[in-house]
Each structure stands twice: as structure tokens, then as C-alpha cells.
Protein backbone atom coordinates (compact mmCIF):
# COMPACT_ATOMS: atom_id res chain seq x y z
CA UNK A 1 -23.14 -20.20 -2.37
CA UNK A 2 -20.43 -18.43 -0.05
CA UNK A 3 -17.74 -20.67 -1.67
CA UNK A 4 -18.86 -19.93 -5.26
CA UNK A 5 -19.25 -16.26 -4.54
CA UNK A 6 -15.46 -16.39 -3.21
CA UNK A 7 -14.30 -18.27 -6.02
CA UNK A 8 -16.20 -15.98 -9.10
CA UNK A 9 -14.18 -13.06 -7.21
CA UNK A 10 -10.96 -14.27 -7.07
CA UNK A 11 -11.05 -15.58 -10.56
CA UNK A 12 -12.39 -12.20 -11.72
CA UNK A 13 -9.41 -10.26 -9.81
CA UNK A 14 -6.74 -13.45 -10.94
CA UNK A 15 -7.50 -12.34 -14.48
CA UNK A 16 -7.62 -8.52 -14.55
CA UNK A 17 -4.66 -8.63 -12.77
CA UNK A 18 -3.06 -11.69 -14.94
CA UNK A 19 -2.37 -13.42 -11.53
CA UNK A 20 -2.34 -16.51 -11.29
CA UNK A 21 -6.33 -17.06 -8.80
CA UNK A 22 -4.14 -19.84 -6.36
CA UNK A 23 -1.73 -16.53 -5.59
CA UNK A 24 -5.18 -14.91 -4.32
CA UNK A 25 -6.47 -15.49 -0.85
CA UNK A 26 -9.08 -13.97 1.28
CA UNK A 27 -6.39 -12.60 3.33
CA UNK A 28 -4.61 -11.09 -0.16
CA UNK A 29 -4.27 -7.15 0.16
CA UNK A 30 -5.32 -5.63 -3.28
CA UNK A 31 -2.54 -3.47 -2.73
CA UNK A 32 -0.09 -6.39 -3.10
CA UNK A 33 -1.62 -7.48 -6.37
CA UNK A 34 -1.00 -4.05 -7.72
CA UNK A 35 -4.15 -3.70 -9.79
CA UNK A 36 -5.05 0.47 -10.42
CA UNK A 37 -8.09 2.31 -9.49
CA UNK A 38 -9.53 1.64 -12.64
CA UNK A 39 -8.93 -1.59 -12.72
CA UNK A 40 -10.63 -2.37 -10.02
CA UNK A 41 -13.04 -0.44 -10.37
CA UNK A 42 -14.12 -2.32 -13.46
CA UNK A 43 -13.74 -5.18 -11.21
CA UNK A 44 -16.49 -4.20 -8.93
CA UNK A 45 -18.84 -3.58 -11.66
CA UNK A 46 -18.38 -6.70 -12.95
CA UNK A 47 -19.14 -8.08 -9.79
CA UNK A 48 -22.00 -6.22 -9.74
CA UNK A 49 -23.38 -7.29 -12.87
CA UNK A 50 -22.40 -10.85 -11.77
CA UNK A 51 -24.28 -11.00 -8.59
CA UNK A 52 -26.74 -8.64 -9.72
CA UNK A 53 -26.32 -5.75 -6.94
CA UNK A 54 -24.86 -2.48 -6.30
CA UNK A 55 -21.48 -1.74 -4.32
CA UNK A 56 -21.77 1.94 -2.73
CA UNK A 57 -17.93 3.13 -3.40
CA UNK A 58 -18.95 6.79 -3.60
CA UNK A 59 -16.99 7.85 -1.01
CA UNK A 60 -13.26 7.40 -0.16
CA UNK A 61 -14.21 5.89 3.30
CA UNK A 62 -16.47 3.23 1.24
CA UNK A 63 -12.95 2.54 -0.79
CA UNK A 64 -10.24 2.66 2.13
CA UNK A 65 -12.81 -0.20 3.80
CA UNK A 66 -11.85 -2.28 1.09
CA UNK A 67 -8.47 -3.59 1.54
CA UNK A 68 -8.07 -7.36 1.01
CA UNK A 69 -10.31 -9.88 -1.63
CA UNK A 70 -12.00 -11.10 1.75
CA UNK A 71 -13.19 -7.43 2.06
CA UNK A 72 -14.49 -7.27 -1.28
CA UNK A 73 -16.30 -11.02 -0.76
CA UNK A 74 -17.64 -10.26 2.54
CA UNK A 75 -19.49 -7.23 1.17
CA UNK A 76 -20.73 -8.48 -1.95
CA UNK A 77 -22.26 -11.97 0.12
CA UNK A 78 -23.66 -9.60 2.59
CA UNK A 79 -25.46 -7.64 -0.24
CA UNK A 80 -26.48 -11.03 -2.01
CA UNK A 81 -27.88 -12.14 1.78
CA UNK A 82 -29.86 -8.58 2.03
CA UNK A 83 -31.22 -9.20 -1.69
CA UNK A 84 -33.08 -12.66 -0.63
């Protein structure tokens, strides 16, 4: 599952941000791959919708934790882990 839940990420980011998903790593700082607020934002809700759960990103501390794809995997798997 960890794998899958990696690669569904990446290939969500790889095509909002019309990147290429080998470019993307877990070490890959979403600052590099220049993709907006918004963008991402509509990232994360996809991902919610995806893997069925719910990112808290109300706060600027919850967003300033998220700064590479491994970031963003790690949280969603350890939301999918608390779900089961």
C-alpha cells in the first residue's frame, strides 16, 4: 500500500504541475516544482477524496510542515494507518 500511496501522489502532483512524475521524488521540495497555493491546495483535496480522509491545513504551521512530496505522503499514509 505505502508504494501505491507514494505513487497516486506523485502522479497527482506530476500532472497539476505538467511535470514530468520521474522528475518527482520523495525528497522533491514543492517549492522547486513551482506549483501555487491553489494548486496545491486542490491537490490535497484530491488526495483526500482519493484516500478518503481529511488533511488539517488550517493553520499556516500545518502548511509550512509540508515542504517536500515525502511530507505530503508521510502524512496522508499516517492518516490512512489511523483510519484502519
Amino acid at each position: 500500500m505505502s508504494k501505491d500511496v507514494e505513487a497516486s501522489i506523485i502522479a497527482m502532483i506530476a500532472s497539476a504541475g505538467e511535470i514530468e512524475p520521474g522528475e518527482i521524488t520523495r525528497d522533491t521540495e514543492l517549492a522547486e516544482l513551482e506549483i501555487d497555493s491553489l494548486v496545491l491546495t486542490e491537490i490535497v483535496m484530491d488526495i483526500e477524496d482519493e484516500h478518503d480522509i481529511e488533511i488539517d491545513l488550517n493553520t499556516a504551521e500545518a502548511w509550512e510542515s509540508l515542504k517536500t512530496v515525502g511530507d505530503i505522503v508521510d502524512v496522508v499514509k499516517q492518516l490512512v494507518a489511523a483510519k484502519t
